[in-house]
N, C-alpha and C. Protein backbone atom coordinates (compact mmCIF):
# COMPACT_ATOMS: atom_id res chain seq x y z
N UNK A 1 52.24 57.37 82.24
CA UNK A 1 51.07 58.21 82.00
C UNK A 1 51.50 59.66 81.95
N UNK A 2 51.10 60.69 80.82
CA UNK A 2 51.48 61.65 81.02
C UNK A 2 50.39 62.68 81.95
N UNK A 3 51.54 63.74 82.11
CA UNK A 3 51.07 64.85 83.52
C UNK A 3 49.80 64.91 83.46
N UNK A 4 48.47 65.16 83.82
CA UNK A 4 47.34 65.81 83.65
C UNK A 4 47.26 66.93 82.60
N UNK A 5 46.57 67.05 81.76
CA UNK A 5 46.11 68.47 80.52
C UNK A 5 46.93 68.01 79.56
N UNK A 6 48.61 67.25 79.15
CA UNK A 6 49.39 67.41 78.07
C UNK A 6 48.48 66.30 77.38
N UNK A 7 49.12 66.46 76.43
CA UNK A 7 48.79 65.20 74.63
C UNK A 7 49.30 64.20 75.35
N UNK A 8 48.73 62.99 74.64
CA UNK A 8 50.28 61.93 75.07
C UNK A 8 51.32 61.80 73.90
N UNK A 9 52.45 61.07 74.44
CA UNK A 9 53.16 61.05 73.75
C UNK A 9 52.82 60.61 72.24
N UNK A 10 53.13 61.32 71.10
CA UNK A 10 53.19 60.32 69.89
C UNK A 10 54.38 60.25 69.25
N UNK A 11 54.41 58.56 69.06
CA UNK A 11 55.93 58.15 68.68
C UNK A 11 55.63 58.25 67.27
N UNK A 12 55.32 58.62 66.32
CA UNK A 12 55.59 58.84 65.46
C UNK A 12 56.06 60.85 64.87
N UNK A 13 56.37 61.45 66.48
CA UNK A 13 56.27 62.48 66.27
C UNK A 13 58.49 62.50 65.30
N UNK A 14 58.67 63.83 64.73
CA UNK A 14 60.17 63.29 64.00
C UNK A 14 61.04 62.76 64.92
N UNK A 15 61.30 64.08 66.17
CA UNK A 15 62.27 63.44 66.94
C UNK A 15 62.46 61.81 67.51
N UNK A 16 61.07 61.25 67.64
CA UNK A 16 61.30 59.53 68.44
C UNK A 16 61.23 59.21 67.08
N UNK A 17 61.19 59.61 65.48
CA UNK A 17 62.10 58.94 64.58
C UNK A 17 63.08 59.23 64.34
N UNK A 18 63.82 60.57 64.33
CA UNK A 18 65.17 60.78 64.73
C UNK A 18 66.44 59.20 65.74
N UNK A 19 65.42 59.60 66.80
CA UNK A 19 66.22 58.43 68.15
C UNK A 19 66.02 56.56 67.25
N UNK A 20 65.09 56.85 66.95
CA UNK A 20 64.65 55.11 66.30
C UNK A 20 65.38 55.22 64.95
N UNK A 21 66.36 55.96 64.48
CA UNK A 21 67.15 56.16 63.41
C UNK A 21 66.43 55.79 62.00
N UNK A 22 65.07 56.19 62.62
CA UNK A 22 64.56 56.57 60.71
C UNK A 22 64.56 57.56 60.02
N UNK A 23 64.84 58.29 60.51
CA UNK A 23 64.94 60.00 59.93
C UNK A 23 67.14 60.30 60.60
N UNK A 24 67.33 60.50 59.50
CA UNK A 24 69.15 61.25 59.60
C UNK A 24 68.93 62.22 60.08
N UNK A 25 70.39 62.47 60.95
CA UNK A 25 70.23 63.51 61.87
C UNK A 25 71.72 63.75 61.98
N UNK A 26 72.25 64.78 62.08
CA UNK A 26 73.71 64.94 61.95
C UNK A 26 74.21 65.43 63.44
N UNK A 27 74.56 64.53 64.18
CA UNK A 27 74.89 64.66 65.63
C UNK A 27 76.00 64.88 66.20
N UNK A 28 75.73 65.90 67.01
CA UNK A 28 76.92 66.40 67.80
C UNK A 28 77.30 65.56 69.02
N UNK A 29 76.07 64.92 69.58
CA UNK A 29 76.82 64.02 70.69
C UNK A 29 75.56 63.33 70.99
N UNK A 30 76.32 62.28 71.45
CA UNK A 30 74.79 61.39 72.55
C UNK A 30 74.98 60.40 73.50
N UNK A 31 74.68 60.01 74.31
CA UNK A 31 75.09 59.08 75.39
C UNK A 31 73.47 58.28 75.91
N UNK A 32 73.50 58.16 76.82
CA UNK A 32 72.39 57.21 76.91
C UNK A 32 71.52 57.98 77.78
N UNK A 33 71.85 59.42 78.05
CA UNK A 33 70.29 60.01 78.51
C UNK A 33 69.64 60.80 76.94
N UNK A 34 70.72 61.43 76.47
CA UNK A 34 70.12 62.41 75.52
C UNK A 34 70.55 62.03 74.24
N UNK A 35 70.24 62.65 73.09
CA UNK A 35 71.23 63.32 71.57
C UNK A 35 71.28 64.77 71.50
N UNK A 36 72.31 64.97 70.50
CA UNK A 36 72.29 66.36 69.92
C UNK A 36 72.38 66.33 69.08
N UNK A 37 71.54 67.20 67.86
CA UNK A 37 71.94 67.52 66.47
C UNK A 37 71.71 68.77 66.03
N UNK A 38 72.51 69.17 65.06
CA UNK A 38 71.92 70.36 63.91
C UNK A 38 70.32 70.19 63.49
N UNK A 39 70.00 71.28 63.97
CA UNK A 39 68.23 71.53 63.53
C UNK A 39 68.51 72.12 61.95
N UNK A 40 67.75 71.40 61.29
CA UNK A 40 67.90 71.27 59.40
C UNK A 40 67.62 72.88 59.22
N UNK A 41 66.72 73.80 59.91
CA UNK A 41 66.69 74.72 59.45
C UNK A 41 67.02 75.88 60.73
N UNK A 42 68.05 75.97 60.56
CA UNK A 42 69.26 77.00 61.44
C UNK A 42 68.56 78.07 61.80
N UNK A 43 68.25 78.79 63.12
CA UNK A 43 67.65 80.46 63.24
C UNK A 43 68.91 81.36 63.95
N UNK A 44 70.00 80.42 63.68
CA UNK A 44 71.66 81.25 64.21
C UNK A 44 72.71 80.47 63.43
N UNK A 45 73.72 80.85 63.28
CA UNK A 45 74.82 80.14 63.15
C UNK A 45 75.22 78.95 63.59
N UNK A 46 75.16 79.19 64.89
CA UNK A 46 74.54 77.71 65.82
C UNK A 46 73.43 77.49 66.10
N UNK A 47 72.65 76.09 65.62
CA UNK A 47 71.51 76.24 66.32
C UNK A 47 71.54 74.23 66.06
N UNK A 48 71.74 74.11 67.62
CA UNK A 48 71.52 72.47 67.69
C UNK A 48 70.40 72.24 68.84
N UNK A 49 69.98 70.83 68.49
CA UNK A 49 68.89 70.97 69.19
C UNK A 49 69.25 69.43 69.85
N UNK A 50 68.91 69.74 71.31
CA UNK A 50 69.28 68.63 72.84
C UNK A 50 67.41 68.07 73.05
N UNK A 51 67.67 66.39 72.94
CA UNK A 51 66.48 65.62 73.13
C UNK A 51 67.08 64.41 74.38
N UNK A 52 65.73 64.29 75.09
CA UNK A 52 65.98 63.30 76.22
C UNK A 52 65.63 62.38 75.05
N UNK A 53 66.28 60.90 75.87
CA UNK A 53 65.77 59.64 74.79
C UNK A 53 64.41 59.19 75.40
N UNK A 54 64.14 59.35 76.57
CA UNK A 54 63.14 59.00 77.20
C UNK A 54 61.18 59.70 76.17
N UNK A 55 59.97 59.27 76.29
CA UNK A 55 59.21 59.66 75.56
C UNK A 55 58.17 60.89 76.61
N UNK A 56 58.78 61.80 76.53
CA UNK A 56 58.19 62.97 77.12
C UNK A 56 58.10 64.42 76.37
N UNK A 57 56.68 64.50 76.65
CA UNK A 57 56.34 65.36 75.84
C UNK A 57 56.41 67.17 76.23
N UNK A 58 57.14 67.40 77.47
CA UNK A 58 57.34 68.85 77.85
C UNK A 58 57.94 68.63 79.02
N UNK A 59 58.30 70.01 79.35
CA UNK A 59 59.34 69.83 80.21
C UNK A 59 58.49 69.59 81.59
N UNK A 60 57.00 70.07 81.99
CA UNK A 60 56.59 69.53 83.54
C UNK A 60 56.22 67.64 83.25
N UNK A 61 56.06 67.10 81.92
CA UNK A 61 56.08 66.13 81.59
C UNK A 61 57.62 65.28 82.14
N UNK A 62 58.43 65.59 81.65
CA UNK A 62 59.78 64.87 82.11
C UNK A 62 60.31 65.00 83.58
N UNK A 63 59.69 66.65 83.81
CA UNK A 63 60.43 66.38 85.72
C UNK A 63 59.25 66.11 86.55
N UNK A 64 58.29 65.24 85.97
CA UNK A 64 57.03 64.59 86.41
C UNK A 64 57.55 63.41 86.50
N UNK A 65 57.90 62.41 85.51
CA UNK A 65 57.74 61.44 85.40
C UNK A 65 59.29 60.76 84.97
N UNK A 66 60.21 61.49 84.92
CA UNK A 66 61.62 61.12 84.50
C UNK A 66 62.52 60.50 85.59
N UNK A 67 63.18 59.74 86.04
CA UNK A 67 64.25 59.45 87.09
C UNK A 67 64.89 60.69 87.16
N UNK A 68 65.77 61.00 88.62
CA UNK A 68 66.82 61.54 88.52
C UNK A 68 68.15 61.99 88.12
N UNK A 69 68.37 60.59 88.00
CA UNK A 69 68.98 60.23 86.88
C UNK A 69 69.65 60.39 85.07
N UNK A 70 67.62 60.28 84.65
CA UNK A 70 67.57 61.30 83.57
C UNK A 70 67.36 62.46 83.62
N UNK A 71 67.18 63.00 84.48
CA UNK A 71 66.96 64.65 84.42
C UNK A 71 68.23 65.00 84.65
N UNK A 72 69.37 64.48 85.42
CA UNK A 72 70.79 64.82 85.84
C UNK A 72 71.57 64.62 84.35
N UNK A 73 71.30 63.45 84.00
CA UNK A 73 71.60 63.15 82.30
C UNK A 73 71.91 64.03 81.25
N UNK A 74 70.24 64.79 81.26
CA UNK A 74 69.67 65.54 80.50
C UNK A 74 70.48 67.04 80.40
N UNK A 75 70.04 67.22 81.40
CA UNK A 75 70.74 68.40 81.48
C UNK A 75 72.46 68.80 81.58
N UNK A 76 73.14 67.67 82.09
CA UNK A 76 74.59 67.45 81.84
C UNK A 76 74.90 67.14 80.23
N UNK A 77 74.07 66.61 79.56
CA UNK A 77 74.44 66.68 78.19
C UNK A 77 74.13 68.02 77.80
N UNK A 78 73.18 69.05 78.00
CA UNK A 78 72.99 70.36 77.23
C UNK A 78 74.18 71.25 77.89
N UNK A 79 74.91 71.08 78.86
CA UNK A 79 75.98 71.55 79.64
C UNK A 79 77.22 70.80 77.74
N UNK A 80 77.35 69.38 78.36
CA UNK A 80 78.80 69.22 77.10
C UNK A 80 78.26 69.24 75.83
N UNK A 81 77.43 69.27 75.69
CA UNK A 81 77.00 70.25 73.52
C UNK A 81 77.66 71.76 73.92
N UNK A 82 77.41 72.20 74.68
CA UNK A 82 78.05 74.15 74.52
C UNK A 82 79.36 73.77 74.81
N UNK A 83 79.79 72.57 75.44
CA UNK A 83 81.54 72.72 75.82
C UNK A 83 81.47 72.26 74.52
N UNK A 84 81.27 70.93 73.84
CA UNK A 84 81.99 70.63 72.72
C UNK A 84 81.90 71.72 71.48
N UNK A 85 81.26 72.40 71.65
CA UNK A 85 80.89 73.26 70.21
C UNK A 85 81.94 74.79 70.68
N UNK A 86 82.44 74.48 71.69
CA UNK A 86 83.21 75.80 71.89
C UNK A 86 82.21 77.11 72.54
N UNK A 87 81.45 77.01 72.88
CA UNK A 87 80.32 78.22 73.21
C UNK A 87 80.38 78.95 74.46
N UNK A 88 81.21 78.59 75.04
CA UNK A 88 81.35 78.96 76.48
C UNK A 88 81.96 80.48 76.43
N UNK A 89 82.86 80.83 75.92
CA UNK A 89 83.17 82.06 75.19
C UNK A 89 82.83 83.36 75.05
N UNK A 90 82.15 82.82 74.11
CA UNK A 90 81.15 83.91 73.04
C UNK A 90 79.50 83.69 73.83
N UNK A 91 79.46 83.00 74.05
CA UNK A 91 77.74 82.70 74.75
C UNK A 91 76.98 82.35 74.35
N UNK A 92 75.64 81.49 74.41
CA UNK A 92 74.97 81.16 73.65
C UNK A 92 73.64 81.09 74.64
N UNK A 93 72.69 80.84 74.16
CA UNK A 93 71.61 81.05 74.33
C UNK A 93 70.76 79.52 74.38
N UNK A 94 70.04 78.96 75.38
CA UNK A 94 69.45 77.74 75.59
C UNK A 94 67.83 78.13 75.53
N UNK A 95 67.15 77.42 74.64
CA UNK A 95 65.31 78.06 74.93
C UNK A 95 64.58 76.61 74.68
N UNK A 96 63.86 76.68 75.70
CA UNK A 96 62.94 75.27 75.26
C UNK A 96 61.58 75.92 75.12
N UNK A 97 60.76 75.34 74.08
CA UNK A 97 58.84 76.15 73.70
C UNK A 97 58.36 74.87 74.65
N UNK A 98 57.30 75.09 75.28
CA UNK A 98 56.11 74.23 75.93
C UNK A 98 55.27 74.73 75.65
N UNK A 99 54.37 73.46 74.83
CA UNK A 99 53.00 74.35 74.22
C UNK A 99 52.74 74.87 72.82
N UNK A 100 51.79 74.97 72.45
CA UNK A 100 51.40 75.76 71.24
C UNK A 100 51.85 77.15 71.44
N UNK A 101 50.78 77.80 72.68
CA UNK A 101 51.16 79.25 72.81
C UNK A 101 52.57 80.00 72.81
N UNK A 102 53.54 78.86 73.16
CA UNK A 102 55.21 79.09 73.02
C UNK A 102 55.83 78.72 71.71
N UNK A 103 54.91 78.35 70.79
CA UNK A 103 55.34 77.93 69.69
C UNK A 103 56.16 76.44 69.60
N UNK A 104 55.97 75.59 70.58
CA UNK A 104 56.50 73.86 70.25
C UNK A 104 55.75 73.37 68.96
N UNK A 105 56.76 73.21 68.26
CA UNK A 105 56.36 72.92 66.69
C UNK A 105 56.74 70.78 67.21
N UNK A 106 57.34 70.97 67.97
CA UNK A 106 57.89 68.86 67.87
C UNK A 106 56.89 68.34 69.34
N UNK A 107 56.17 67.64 69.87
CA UNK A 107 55.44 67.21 70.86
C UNK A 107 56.40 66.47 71.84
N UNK A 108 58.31 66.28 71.77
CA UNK A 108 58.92 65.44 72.25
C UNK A 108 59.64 67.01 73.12
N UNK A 109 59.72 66.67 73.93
CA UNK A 109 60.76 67.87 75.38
C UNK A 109 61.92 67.72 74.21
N UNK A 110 62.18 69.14 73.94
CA UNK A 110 63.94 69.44 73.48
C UNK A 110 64.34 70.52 73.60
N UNK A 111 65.43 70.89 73.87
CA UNK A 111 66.10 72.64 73.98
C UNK A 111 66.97 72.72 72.91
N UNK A 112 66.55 74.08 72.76
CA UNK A 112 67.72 74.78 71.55
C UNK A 112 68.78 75.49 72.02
N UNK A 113 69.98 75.00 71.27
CA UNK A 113 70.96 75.95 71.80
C UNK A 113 71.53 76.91 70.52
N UNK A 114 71.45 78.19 70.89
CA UNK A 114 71.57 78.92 69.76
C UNK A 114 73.35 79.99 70.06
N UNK A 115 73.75 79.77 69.04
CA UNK A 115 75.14 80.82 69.38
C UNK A 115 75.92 81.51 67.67
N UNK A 116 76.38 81.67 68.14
CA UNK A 116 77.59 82.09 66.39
C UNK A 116 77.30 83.41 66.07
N UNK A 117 76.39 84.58 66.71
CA UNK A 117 76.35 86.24 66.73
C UNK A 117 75.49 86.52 67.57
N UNK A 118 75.59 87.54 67.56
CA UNK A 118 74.65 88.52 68.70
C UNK A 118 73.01 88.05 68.96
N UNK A 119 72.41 87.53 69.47
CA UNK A 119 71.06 86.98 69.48
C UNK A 119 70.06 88.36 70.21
N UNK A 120 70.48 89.12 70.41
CA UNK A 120 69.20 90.24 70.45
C UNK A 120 68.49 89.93 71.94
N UNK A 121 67.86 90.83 72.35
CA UNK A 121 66.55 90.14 73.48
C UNK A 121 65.81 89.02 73.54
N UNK A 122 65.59 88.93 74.40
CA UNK A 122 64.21 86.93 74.52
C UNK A 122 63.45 87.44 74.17
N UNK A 123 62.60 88.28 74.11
CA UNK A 123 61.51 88.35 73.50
C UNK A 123 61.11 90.00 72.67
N UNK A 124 60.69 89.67 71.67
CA UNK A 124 59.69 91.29 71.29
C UNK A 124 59.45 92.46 72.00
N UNK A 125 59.94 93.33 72.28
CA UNK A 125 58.97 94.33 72.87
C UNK A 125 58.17 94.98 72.56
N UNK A 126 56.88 94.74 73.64
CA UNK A 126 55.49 95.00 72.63
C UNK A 126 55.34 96.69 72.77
């Protein structure tokens, strides 16, 4: 059951067709908590995007209702995508949206990892 106030999950959202391998996805890694792939439309040089396999729709959604397990998973895979891609270095930048108001365009929990030049401030200054 998801948290109180979120959507529920919908599996027909891309990413749980991504994981159900109906939609191609060009992957950097995956093991049996998470995947990683190239997001089709790049906002850096690097820009791959880390999904739990589990069906959760934000992040108080997954450390609601996820094992330990997968949350230890989860986050140890967004740790080896920046080792395998070399990012440790140069630096890169991890952002997950929750919500409309944050701009979550996918309803499935995923983080972006962004690197390959200078990424500027987190946010606008108003």
């Amino acid at each position: 059951m998801p948290v109180s106030g979120l959507p529920p999950y919908d599996d027909q959202n891309v990413f749980a067709r991504i994981l159900r391998g109906e939609i191609p996805s060009k992957r950097v890694y995956e093991d049996e908590w998470a995947i990683a792939f190239h997001d089709i439309a790049p906002q850096a040089p690097v820009h791959v995007l880390v999904i739990p396999r589990g069906r959760y729709v934000s992040m108080a959604d997954f450390t609601a209702r996820a094992s330990a397990a997968e949350i230890a998973g989860f986050f140890r895979a967004v740790g080896e995508v920046a080792r395998i891609l070399g990012l440790e270095a140069e630096g890169y930048r991890i952002l997950s949206n929750m919500g409309p108001a944050a701009g979550q365009e996918v309803p499935h929990l995923h983080v972006h990892i962004f690197a390959g030049r200078p990424l500027g401030p987190m946010l606008a200054r108003a």
